[in-house]
N, C-alpha and C. Protein backbone atom coordinates (compact mmCIF):
# COMPACT_ATOMS: atom_id res chain seq x y z
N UNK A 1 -15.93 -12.12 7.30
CA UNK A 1 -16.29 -10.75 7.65
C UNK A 1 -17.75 -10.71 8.08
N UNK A 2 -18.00 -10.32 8.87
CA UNK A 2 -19.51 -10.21 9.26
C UNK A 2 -20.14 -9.07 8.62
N UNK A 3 -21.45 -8.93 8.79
CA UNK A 3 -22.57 -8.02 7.88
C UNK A 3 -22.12 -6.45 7.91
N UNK A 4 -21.78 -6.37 9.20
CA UNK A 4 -21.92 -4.62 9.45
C UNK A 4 -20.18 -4.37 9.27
N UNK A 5 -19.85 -5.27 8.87
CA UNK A 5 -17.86 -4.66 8.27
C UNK A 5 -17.41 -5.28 6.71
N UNK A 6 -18.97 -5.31 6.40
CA UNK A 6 -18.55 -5.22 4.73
C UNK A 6 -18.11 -4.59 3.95
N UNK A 7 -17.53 -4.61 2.62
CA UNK A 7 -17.45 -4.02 1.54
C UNK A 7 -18.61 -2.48 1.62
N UNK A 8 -20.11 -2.37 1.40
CA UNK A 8 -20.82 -1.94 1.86
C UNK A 8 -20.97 -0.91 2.69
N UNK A 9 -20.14 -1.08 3.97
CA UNK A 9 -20.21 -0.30 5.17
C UNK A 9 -19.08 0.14 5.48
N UNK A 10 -18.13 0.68 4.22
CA UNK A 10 -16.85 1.00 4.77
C UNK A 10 -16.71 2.08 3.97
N UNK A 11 -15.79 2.73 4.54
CA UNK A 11 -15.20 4.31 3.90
C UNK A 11 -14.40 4.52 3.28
N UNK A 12 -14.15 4.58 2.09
CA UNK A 12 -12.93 4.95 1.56
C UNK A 12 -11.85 5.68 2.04
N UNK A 13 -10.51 5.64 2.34
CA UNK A 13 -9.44 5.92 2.40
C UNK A 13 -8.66 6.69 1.59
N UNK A 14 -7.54 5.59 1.43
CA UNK A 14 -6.48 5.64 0.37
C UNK A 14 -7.05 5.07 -1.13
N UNK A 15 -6.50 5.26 -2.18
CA UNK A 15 -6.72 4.45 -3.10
C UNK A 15 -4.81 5.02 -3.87
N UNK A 16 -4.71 3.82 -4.62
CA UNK A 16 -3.15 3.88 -5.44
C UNK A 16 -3.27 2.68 -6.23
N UNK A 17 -2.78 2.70 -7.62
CA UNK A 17 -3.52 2.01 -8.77
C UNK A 17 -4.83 1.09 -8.32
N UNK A 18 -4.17 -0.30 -8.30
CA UNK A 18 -5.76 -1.47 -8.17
C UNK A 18 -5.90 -1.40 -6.78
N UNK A 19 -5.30 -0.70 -6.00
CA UNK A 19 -6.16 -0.67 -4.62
C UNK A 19 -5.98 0.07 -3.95
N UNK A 20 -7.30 -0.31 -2.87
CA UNK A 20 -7.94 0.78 -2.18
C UNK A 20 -7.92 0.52 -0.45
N UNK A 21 -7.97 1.23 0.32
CA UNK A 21 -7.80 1.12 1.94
C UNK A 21 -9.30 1.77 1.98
N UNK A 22 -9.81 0.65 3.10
CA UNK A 22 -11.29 1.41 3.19
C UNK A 22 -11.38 1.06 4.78
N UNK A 23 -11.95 1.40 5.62
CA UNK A 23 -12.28 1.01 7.27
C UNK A 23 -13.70 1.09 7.59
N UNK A 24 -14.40 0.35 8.51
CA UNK A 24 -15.48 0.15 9.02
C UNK A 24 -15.52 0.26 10.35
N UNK A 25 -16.38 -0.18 11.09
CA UNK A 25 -16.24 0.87 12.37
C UNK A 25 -15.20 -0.34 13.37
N UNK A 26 -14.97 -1.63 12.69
CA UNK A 26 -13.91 -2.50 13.65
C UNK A 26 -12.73 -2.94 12.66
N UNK A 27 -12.50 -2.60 11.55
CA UNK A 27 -11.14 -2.82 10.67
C UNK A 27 -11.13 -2.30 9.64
N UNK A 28 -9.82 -1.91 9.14
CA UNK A 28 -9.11 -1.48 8.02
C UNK A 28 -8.94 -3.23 7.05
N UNK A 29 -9.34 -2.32 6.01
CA UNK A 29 -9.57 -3.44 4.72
C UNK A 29 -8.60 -3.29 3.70
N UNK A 30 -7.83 -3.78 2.78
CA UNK A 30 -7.45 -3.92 1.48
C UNK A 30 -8.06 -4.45 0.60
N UNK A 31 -8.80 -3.64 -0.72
CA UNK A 31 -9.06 -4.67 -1.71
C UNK A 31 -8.27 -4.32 -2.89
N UNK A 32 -8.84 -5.24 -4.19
CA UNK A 32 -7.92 -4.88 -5.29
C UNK A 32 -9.02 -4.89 -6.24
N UNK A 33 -9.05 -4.21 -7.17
CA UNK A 33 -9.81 -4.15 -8.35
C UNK A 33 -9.43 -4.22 -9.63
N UNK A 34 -9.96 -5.17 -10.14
CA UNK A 34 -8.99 -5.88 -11.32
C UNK A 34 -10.16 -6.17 -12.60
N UNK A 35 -10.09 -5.55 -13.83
CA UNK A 35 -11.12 -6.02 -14.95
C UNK A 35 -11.09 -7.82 -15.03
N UNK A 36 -12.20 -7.94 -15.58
CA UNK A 36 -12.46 -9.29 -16.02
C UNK A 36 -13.07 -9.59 -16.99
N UNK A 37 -13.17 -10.73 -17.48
CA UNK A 37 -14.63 -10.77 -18.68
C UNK A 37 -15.57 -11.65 -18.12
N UNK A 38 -16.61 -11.43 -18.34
CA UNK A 38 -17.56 -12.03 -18.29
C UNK A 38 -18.12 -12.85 -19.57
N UNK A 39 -18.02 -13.77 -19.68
CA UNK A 39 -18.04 -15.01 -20.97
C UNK A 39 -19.60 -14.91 -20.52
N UNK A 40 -20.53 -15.25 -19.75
CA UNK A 40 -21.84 -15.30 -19.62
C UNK A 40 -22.55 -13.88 -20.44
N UNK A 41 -22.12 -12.89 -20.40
CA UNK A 41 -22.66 -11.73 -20.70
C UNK A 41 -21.86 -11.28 -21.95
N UNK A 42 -20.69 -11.47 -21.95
CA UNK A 42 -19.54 -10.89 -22.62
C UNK A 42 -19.19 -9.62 -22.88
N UNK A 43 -19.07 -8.84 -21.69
CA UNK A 43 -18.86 -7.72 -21.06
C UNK A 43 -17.70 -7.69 -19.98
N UNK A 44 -17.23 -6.69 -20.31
CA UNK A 44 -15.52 -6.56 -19.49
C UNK A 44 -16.39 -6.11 -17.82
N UNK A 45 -16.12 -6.72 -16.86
CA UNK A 45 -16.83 -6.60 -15.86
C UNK A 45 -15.29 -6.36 -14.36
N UNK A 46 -16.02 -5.21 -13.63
CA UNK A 46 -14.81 -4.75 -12.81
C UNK A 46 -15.08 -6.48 -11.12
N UNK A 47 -13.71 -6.69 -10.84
CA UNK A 47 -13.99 -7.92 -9.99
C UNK A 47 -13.09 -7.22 -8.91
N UNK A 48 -13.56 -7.14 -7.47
CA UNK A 48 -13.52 -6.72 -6.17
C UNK A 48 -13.13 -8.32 -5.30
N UNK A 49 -11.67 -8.08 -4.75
CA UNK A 49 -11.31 -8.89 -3.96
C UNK A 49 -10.69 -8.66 -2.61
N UNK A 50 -11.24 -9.01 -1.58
CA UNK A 50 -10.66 -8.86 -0.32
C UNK A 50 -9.21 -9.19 -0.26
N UNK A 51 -8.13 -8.55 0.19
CA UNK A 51 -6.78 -9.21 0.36
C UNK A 51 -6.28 -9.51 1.90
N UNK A 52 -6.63 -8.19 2.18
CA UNK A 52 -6.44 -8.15 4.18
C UNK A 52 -7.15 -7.62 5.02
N UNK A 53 -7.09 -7.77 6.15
CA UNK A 53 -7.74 -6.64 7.04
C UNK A 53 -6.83 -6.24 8.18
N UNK A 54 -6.59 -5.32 9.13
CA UNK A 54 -5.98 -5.32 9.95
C UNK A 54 -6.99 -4.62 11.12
N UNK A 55 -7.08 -4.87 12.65
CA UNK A 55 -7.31 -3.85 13.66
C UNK A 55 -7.44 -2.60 13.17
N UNK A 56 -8.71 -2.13 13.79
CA UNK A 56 -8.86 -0.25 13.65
C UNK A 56 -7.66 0.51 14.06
N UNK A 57 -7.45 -0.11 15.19
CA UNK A 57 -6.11 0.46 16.12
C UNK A 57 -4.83 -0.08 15.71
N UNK A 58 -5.20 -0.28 14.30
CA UNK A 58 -3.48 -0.57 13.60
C UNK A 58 -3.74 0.87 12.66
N UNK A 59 -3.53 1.86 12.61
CA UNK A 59 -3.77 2.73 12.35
C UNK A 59 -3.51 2.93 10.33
N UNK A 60 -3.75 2.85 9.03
CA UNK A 60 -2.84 3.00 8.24
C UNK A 60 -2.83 4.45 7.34
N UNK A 61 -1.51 5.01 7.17
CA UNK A 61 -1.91 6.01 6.88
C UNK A 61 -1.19 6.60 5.58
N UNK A 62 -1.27 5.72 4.98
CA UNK A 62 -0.54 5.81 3.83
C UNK A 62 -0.62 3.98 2.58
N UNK A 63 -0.80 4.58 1.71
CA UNK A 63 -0.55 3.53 0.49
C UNK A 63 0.30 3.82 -1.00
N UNK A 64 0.81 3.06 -1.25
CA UNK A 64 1.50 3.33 -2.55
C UNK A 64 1.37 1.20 -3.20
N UNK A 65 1.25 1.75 -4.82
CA UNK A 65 1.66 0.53 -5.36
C UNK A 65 2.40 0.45 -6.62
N UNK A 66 2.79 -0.43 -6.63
CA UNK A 66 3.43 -1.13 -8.05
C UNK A 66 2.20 -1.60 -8.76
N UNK A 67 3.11 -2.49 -9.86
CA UNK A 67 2.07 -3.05 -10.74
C UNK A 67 1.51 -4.18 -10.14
N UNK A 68 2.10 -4.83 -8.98
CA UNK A 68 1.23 -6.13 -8.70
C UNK A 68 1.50 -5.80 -7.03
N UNK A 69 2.23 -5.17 -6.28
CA UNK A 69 2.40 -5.35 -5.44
C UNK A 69 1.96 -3.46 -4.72
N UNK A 70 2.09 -3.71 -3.63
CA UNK A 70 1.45 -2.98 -2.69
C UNK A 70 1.96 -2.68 -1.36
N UNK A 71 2.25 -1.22 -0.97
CA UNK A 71 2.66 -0.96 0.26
C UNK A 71 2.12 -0.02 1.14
N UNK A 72 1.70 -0.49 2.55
CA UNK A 72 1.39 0.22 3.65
C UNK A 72 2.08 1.05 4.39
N UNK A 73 1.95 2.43 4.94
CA UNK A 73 2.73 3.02 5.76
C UNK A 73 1.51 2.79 7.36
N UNK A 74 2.14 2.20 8.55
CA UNK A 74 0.68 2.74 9.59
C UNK A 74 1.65 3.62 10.74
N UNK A 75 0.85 4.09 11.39
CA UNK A 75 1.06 5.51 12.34
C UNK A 75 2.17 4.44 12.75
N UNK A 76 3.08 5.17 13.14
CA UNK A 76 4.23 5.12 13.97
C UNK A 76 4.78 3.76 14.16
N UNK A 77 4.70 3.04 12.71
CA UNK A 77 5.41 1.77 12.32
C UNK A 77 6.21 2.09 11.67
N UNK A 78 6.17 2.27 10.54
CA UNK A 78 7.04 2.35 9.31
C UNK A 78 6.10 2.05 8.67
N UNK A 79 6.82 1.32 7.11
CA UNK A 79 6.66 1.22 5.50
C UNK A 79 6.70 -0.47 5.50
N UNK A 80 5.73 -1.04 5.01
CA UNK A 80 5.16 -2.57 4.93
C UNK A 80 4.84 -2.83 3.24
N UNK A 81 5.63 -3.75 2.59
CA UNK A 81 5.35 -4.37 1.74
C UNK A 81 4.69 -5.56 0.95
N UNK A 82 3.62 -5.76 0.86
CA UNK A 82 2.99 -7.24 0.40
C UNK A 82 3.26 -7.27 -1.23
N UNK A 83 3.87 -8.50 -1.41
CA UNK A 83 4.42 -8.65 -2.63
C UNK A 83 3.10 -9.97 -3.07
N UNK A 84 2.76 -9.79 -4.65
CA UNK A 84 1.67 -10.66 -4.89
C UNK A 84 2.33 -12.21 -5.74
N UNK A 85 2.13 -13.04 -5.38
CA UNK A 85 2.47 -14.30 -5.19
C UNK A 85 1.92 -14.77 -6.01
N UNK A 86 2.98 -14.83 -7.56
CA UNK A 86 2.06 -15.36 -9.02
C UNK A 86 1.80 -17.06 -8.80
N UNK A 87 0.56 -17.61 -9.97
CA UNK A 87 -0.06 -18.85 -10.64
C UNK A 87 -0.90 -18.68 -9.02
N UNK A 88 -1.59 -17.19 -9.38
CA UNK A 88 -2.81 -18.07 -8.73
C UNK A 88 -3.57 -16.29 -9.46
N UNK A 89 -5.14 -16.95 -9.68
CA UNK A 89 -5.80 -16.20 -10.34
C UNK A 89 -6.68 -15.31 -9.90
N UNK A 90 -7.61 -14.14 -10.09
CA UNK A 90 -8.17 -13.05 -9.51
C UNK A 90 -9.16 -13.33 -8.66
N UNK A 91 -9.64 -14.81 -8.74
CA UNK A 91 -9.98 -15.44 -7.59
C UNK A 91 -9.77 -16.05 -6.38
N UNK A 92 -8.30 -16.04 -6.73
CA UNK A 92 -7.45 -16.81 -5.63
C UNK A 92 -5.93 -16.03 -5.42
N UNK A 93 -6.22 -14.84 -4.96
CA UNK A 93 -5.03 -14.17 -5.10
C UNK A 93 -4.35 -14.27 -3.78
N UNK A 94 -3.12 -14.22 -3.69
CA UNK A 94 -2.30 -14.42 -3.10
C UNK A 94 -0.99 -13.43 -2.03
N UNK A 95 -1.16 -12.44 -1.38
CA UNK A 95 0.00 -11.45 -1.21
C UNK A 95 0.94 -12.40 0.11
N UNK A 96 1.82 -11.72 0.25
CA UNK A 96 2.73 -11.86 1.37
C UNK A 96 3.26 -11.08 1.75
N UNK A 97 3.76 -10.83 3.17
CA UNK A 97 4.83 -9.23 3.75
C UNK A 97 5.90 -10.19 3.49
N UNK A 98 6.65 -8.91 2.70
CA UNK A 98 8.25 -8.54 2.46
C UNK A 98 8.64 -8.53 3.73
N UNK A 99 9.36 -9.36 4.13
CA UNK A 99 10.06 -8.97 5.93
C UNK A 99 11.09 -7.86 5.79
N UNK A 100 11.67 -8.39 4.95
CA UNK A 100 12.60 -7.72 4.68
C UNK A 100 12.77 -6.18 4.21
N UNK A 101 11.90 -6.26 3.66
CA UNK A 101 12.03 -4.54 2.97
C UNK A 101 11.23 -3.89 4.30
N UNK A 102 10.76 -4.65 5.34
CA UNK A 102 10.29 -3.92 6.74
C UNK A 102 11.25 -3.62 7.41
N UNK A 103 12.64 -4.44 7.69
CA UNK A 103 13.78 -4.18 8.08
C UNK A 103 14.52 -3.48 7.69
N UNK A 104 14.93 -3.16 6.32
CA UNK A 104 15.40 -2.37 5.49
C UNK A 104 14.93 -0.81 5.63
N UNK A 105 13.78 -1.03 5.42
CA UNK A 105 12.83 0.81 5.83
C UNK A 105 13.22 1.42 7.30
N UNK A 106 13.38 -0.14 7.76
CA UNK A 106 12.96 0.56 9.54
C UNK A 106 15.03 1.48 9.72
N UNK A 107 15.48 1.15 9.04
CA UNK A 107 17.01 1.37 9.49
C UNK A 107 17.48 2.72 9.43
N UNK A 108 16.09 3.66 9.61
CA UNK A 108 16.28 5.27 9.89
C UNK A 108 15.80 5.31 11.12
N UNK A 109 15.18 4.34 11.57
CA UNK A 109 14.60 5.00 13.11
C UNK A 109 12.83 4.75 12.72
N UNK A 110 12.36 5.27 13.91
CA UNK A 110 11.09 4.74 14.06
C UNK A 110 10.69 6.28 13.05
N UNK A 111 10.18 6.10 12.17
CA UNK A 111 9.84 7.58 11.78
C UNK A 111 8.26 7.85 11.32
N UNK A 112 7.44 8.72 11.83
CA UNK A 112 6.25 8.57 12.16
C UNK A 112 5.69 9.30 10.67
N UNK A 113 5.63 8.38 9.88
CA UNK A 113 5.39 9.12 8.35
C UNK A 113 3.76 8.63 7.95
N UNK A 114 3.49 9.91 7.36
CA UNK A 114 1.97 10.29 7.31
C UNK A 114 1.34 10.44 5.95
N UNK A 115 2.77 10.23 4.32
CA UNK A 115 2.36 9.77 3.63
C UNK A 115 3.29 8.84 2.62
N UNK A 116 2.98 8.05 1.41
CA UNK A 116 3.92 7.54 0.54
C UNK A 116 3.49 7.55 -0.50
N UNK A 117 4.58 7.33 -1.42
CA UNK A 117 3.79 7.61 -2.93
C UNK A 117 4.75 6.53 -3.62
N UNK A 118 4.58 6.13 -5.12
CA UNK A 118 5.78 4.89 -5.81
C UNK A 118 5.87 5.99 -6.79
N UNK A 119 7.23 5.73 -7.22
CA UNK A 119 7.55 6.53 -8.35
C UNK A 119 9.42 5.59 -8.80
N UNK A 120 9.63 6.55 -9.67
CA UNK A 120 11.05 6.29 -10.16
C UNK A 120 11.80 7.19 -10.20
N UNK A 121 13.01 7.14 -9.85
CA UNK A 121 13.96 7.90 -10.01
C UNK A 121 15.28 7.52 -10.48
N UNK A 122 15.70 7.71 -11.49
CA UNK A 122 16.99 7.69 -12.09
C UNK A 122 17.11 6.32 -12.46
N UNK A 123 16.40 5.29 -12.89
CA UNK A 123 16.34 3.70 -13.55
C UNK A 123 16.26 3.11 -12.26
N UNK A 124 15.63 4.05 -10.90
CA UNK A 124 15.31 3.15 -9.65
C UNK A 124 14.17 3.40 -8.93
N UNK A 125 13.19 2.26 -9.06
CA UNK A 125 11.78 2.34 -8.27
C UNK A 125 11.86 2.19 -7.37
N UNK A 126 10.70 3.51 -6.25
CA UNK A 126 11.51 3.77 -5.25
C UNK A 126 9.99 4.21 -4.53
N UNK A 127 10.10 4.38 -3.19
CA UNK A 127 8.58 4.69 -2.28
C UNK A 127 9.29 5.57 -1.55
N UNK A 128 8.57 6.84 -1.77
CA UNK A 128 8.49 8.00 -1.08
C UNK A 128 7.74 8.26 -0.29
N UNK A 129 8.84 8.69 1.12
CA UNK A 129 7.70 8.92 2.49
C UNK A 129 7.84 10.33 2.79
N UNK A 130 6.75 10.96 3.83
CA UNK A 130 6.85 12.05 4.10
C UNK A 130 6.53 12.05 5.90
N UNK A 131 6.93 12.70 6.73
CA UNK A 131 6.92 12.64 7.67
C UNK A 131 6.24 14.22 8.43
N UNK A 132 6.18 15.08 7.89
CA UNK A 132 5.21 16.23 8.51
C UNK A 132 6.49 17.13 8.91
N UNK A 133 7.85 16.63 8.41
CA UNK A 133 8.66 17.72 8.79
C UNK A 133 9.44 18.06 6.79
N UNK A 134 10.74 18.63 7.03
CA UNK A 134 10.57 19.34 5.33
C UNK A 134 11.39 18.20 4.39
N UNK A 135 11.56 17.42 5.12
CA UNK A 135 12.31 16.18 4.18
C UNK A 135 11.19 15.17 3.77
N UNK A 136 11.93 14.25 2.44
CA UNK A 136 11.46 13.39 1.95
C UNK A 136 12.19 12.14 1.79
N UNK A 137 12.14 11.40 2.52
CA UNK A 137 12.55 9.94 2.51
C UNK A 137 12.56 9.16 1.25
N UNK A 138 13.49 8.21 0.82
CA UNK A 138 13.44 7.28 -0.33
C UNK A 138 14.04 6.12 -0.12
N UNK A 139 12.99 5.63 -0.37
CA UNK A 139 13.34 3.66 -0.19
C UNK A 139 13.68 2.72 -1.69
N UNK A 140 14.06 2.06 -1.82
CA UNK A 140 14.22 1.17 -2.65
C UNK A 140 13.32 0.57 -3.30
N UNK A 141 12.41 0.30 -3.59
CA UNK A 141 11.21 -0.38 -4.08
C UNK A 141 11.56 -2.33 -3.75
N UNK A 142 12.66 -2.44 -4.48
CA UNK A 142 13.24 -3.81 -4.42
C UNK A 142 12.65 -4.46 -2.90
N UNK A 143 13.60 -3.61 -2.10
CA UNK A 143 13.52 -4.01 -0.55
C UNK A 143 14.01 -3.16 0.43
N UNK A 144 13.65 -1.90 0.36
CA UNK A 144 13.08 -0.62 1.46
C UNK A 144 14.51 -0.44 2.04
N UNK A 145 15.45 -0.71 1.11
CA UNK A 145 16.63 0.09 1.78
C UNK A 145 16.41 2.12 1.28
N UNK A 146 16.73 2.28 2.83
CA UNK A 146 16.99 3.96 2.86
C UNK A 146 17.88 4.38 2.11
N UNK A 147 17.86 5.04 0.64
CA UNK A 147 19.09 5.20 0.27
C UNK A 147 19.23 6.88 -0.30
N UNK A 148 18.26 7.90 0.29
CA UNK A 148 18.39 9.17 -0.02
C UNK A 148 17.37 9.80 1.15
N UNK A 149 17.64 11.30 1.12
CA UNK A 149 16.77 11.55 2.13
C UNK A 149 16.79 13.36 1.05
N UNK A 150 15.62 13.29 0.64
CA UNK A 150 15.46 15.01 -0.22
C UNK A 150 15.05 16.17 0.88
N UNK A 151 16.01 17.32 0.74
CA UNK A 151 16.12 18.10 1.72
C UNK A 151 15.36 19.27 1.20
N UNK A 152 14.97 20.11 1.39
CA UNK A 152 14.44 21.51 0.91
C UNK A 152 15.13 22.30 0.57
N UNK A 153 15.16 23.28 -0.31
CA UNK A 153 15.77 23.80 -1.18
C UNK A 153 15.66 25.31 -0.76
N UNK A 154 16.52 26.28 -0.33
CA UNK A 154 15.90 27.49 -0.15
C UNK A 154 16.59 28.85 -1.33
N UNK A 155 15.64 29.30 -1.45
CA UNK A 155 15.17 30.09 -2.36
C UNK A 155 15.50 31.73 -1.83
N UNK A 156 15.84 32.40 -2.56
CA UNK A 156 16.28 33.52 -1.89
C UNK A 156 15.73 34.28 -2.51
């Protein structure tokens, strides 16, 4: 990363448990923030790790996470999953894209969704999208199969 697209010089975003979406004036960042100890001091000390970056003009506009893993929504893609890739440590952390749960999400159509959230429903973890119209999308958590779509309720 060069000087002027550091940690430093970027804006906060999104944030959803240990991480945060921040951008600088040439990329969108992921980090994760994770306690540690510090044996030198012996003080619980917060540790900041780069995971990704993508193009400004990959737009992202949405985050949700699990306990170890993490998902992107960007403008007029869909819903992107990086799953974190255990035996390796807060120094050497590890994610990967879910291909699959990208294929799985995408099988409503291109749908231009603007936010997501993780939650559970009924003994099933699940990522909720919203698209700027009155429905609410629900994915699978597992692997982004579409398997409900919440409609609005009218009230008389």
């Amino acid at each position: 990363m060069s000087e002027d697209d550091s940690l430093k010089n970027s804006k906060f975003i999104l944030w959803a448990g240990h991480f945060v979406v921040t951008h600088t004036s040439k990329f969108w960042h992921i980090y994760r923030f994770k306690e540690g100890y510090d044996s030198v001091t012996k003080t619980v000390k917060m540790n900041i790790e780069h995971i990704i970056s993508f193009p400004l003009e990959k737009k992202i506009v949405g985050l949700a996470a699990s306990d170890n893993d993490f998902f992107l929504a960007f403008n007029n893609e869909g819903i992107r999953k990086y799953t974190h890739i255990y035996g390796y440590g807060i120094s050497n952390t590890r994610f990967k894209e879910d291909e699959t749960f990208f294929i799985n999400s995408s099988r409503l159509g291109k749908l231009n969704i603007n936010s997501i959230s993780y939650g559970s429903a009924v003994e099933m973890r699940a990522i909720y999208a919203t698209t700027g119209d009155d429905k609410i999308y629900r994915f699978s958590e597992a692997d982004g199969t579409p398997d409900y779509i919440i409609m609005p309720t009218k009230v008389d």
